[in-house]
PDB file of N, CA and C in Angstrom:
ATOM      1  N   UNK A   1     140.766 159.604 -54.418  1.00  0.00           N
ATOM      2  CA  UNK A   1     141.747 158.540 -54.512  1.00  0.00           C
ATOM      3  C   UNK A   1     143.125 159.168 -54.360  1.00  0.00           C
ATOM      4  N   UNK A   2     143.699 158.940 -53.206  1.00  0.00           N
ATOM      5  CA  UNK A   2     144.827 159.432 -52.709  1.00  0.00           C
ATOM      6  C   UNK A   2     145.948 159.436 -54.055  1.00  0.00           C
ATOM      7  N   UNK A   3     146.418 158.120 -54.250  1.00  0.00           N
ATOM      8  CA  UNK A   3     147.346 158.136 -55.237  1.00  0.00           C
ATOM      9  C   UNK A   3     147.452 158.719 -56.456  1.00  0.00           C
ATOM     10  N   UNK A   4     145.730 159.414 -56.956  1.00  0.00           N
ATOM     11  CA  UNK A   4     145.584 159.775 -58.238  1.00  0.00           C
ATOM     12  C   UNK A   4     145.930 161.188 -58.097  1.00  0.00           C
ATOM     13  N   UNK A   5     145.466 161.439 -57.201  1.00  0.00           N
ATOM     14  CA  UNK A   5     146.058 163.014 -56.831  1.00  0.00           C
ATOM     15  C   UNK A   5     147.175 163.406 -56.722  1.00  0.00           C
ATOM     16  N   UNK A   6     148.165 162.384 -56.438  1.00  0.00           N
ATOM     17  CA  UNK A   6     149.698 162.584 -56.361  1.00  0.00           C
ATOM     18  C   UNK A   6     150.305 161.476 -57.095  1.00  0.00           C
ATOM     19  N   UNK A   7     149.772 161.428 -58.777  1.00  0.00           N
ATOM     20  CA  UNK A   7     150.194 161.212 -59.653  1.00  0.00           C
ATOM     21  C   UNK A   7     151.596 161.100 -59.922  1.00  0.00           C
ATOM     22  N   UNK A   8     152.665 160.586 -59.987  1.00  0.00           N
ATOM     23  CA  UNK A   8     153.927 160.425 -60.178  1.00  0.00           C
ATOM     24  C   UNK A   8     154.614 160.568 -58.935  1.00  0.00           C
ATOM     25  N   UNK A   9     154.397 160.696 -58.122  1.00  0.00           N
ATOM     26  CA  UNK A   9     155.083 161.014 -56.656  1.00  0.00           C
ATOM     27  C   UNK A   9     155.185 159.758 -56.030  1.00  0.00           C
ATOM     28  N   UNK A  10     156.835 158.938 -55.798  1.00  0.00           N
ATOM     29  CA  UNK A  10     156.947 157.700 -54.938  1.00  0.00           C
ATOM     30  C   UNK A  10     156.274 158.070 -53.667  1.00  0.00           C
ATOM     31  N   UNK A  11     155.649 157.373 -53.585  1.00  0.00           N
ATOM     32  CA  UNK A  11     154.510 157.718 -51.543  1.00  0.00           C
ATOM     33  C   UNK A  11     154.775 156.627 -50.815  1.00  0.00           C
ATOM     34  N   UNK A  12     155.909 156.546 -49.779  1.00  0.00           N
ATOM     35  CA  UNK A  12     155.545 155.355 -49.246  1.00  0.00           C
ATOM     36  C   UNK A  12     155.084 154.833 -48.276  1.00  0.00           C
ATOM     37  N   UNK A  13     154.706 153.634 -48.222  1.00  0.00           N
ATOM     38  CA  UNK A  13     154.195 152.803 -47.796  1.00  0.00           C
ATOM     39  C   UNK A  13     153.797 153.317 -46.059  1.00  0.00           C
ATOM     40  N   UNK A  14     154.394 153.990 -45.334  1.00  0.00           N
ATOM     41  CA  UNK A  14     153.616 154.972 -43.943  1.00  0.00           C
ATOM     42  C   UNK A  14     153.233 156.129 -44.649  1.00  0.00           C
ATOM     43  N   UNK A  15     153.477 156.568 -45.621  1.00  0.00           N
ATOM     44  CA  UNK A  15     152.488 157.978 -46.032  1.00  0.00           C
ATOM     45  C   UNK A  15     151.401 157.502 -46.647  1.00  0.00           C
ATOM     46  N   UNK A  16     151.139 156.413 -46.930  1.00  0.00           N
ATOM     47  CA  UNK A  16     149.871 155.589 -48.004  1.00  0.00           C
ATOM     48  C   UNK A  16     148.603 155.509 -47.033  1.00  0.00           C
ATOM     49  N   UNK A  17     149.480 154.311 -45.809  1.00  0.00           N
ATOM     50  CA  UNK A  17     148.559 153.743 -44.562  1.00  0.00           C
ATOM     51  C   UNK A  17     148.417 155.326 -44.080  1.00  0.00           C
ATOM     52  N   UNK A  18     149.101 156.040 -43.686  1.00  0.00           N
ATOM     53  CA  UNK A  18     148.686 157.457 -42.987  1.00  0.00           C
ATOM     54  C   UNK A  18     147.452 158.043 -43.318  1.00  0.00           C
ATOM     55  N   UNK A  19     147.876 158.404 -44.688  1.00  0.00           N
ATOM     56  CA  UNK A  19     146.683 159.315 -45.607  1.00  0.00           C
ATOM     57  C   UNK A  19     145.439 158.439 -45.712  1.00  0.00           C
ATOM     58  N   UNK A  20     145.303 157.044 -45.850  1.00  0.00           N
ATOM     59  CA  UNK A  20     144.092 156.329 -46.367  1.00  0.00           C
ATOM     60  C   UNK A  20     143.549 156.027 -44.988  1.00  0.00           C
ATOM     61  N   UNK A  21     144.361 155.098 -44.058  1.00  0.00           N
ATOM     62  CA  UNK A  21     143.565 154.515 -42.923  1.00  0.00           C
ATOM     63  C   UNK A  21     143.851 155.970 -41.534  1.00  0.00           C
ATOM     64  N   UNK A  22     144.685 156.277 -41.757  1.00  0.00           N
ATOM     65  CA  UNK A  22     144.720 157.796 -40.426  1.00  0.00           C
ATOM     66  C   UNK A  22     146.099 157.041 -39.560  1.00  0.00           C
ATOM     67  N   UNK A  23     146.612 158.028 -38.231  1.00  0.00           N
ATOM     68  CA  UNK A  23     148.119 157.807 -38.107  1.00  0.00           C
ATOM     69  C   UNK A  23     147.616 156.987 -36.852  1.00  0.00           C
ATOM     70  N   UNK A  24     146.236 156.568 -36.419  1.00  0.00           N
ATOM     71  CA  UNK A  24     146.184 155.896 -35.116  1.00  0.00           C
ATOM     72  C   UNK A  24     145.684 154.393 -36.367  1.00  0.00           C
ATOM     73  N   UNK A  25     146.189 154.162 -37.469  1.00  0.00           N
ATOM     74  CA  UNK A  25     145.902 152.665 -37.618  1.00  0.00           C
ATOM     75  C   UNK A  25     146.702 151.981 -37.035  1.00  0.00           C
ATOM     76  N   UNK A  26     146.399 150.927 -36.446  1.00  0.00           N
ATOM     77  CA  UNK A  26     147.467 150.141 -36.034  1.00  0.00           C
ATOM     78  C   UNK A  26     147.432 148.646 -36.664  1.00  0.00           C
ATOM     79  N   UNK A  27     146.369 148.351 -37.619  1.00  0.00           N
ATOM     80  CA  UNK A  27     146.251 146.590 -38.416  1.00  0.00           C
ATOM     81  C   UNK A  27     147.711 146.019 -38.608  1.00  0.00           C
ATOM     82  N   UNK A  28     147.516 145.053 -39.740  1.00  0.00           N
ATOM     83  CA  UNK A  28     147.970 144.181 -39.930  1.00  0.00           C
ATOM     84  C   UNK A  28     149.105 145.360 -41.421  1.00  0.00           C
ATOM     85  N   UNK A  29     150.322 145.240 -40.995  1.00  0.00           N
ATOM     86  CA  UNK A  29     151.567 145.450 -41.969  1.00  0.00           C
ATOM     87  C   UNK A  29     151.187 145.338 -43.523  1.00  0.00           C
ATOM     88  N   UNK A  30     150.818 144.160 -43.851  1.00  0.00           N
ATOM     89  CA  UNK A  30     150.330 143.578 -45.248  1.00  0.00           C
ATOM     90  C   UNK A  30     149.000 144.231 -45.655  1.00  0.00           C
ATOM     91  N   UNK A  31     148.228 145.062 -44.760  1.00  0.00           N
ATOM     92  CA  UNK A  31     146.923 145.445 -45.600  1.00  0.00           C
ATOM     93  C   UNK A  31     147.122 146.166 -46.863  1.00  0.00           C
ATOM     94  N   UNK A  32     147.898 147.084 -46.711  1.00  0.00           N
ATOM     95  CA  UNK A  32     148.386 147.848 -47.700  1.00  0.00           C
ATOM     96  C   UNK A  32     148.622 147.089 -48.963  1.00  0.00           C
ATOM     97  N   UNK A  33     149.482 146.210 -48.981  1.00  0.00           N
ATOM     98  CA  UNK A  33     149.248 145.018 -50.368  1.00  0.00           C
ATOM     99  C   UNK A  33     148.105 144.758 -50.382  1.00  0.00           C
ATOM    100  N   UNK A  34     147.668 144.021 -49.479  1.00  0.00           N
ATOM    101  CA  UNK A  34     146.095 143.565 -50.011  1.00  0.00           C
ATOM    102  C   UNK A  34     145.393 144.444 -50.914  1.00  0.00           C
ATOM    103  N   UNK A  35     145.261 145.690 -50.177  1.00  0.00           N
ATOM    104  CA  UNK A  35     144.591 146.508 -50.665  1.00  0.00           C
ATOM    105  C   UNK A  35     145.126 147.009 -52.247  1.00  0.00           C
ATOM    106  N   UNK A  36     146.308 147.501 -52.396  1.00  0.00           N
ATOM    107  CA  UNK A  36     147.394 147.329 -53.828  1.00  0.00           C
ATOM    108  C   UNK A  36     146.836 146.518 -54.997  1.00  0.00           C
ATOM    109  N   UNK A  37     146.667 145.415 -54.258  1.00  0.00           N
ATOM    110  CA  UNK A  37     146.364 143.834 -55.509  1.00  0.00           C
ATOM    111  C   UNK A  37     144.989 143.974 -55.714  1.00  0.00           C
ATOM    112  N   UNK A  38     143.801 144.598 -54.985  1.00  0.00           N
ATOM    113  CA  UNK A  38     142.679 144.275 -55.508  1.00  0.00           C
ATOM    114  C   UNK A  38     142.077 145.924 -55.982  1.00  0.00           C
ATOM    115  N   UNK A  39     142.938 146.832 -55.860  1.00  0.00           N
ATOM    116  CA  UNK A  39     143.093 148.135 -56.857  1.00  0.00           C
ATOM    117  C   UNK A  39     143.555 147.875 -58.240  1.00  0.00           C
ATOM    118  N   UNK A  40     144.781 147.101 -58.551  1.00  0.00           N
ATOM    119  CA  UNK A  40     145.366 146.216 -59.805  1.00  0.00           C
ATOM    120  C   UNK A  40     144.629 145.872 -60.473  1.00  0.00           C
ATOM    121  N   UNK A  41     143.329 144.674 -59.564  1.00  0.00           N
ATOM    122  CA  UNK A  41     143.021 143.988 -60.164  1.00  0.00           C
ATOM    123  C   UNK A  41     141.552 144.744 -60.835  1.00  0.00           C
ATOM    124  N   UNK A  42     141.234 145.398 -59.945  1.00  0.00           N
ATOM    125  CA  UNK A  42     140.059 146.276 -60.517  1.00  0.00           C
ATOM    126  C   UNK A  42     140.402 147.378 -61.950  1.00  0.00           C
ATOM    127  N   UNK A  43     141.797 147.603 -61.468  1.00  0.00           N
ATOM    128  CA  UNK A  43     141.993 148.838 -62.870  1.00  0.00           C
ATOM    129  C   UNK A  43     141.882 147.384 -64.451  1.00  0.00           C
ATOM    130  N   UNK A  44     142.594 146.225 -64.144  1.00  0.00           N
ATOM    131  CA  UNK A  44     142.389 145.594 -65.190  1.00  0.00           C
ATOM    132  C   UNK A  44     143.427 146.027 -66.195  1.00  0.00           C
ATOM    133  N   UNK A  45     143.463 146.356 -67.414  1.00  0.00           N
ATOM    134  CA  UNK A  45     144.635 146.454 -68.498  1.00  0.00           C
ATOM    135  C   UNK A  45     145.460 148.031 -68.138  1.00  0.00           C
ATOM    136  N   UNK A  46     145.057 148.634 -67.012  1.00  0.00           N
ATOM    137  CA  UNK A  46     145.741 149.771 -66.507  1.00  0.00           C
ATOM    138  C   UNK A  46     146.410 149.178 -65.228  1.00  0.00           C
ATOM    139  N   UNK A  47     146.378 147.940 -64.855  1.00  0.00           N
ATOM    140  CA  UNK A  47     147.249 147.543 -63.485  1.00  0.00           C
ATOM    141  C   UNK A  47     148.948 147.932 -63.322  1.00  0.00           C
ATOM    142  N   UNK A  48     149.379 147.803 -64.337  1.00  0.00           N
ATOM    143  CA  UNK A  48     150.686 148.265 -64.351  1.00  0.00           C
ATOM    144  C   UNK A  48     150.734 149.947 -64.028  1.00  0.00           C
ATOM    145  N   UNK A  49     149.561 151.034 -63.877  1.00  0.00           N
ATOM    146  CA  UNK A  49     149.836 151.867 -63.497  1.00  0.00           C
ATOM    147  C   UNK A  49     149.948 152.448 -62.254  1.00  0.00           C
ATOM    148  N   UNK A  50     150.012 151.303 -61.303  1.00  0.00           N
ATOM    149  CA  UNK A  50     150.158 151.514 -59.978  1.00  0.00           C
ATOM    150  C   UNK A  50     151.772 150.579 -59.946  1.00  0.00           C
ATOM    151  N   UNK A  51     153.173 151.308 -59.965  1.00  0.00           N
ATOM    152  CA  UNK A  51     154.353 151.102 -59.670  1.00  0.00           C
ATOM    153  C   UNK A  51     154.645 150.650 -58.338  1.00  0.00           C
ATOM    154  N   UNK A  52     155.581 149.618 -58.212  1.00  0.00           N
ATOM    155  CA  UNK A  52     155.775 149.164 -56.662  1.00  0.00           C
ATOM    156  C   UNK A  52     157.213 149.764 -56.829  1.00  0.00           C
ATOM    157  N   UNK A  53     157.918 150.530 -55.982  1.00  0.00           N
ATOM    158  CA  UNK A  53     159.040 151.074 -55.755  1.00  0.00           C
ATOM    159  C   UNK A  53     159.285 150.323 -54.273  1.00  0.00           C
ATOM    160  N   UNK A  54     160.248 149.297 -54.977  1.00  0.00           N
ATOM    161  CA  UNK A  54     161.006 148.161 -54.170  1.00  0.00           C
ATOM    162  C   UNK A  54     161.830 149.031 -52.840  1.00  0.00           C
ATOM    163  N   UNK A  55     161.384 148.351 -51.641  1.00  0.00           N
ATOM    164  CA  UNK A  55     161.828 149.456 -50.546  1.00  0.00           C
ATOM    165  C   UNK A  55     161.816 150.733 -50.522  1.00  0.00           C
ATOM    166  N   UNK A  56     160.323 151.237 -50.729  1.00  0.00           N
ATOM    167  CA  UNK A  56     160.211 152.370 -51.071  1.00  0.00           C
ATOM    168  C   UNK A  56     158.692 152.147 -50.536  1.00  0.00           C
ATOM    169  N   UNK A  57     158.338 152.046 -51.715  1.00  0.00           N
ATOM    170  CA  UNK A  57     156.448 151.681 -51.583  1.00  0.00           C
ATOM    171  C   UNK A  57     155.822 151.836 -53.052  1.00  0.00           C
ATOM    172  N   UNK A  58     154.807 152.876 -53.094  1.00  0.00           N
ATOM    173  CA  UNK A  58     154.404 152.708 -54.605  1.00  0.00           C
ATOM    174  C   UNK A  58     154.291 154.277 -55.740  1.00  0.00           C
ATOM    175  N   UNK A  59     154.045 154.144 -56.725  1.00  0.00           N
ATOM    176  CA  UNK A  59     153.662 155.524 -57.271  1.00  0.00           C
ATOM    177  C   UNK A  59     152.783 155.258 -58.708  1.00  0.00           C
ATOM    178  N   UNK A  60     151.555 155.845 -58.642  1.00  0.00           N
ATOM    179  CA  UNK A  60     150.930 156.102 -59.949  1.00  0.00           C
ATOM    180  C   UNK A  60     151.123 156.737 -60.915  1.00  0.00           C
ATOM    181  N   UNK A  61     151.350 155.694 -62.031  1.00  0.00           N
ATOM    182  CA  UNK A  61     151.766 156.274 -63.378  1.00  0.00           C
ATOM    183  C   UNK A  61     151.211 156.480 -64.599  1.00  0.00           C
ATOM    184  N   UNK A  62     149.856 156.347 -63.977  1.00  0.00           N
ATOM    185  CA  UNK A  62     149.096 156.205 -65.679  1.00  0.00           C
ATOM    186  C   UNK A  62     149.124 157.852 -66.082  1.00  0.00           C
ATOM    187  N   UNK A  63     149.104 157.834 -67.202  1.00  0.00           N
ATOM    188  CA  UNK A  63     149.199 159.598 -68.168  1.00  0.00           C
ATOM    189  C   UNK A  63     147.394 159.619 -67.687  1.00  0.00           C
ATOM    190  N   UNK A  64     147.214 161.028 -67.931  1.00  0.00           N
ATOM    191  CA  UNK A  64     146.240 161.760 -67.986  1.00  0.00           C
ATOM    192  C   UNK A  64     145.353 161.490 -69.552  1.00  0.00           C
ATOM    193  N   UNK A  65     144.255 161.472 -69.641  1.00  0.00           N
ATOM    194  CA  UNK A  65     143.676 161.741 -71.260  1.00  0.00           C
ATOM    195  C   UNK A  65     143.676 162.985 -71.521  1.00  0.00           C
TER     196      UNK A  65
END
């Protein structure tokens, strides 16, 4: 899981699609949310640990156990 590995690091939004789908994706702009909201929705009472950095993109913040 890309983002867990680079734990606190703003990544955005072309380094996200890069690293996950590869640099010849060419879809739809919005997958990346899609994909965002149903990661959220799966973490459940940890959703807030995926940060949206407004014109930026996103960064994972949950602490370590």
């Amino acid at each position: 899981f890309y983002m867990v590995r680079n734990r606190g690091i703003a990544l955005t939004r072309e380094k996200l699609i890069n690293e996950v789908w590869g640099y010849d994706y060419y879809g739809d702009a919005r997958t990346l949310d899609t994909h965002i909201k149903l990661l959220r929705k799966s973490l459940g009472p940890y959703s807030s640990s995926i940060v949206t950095l407004r014109g930026v993109g996103y960064r994972f913040a949950m602490e370590q156990d």
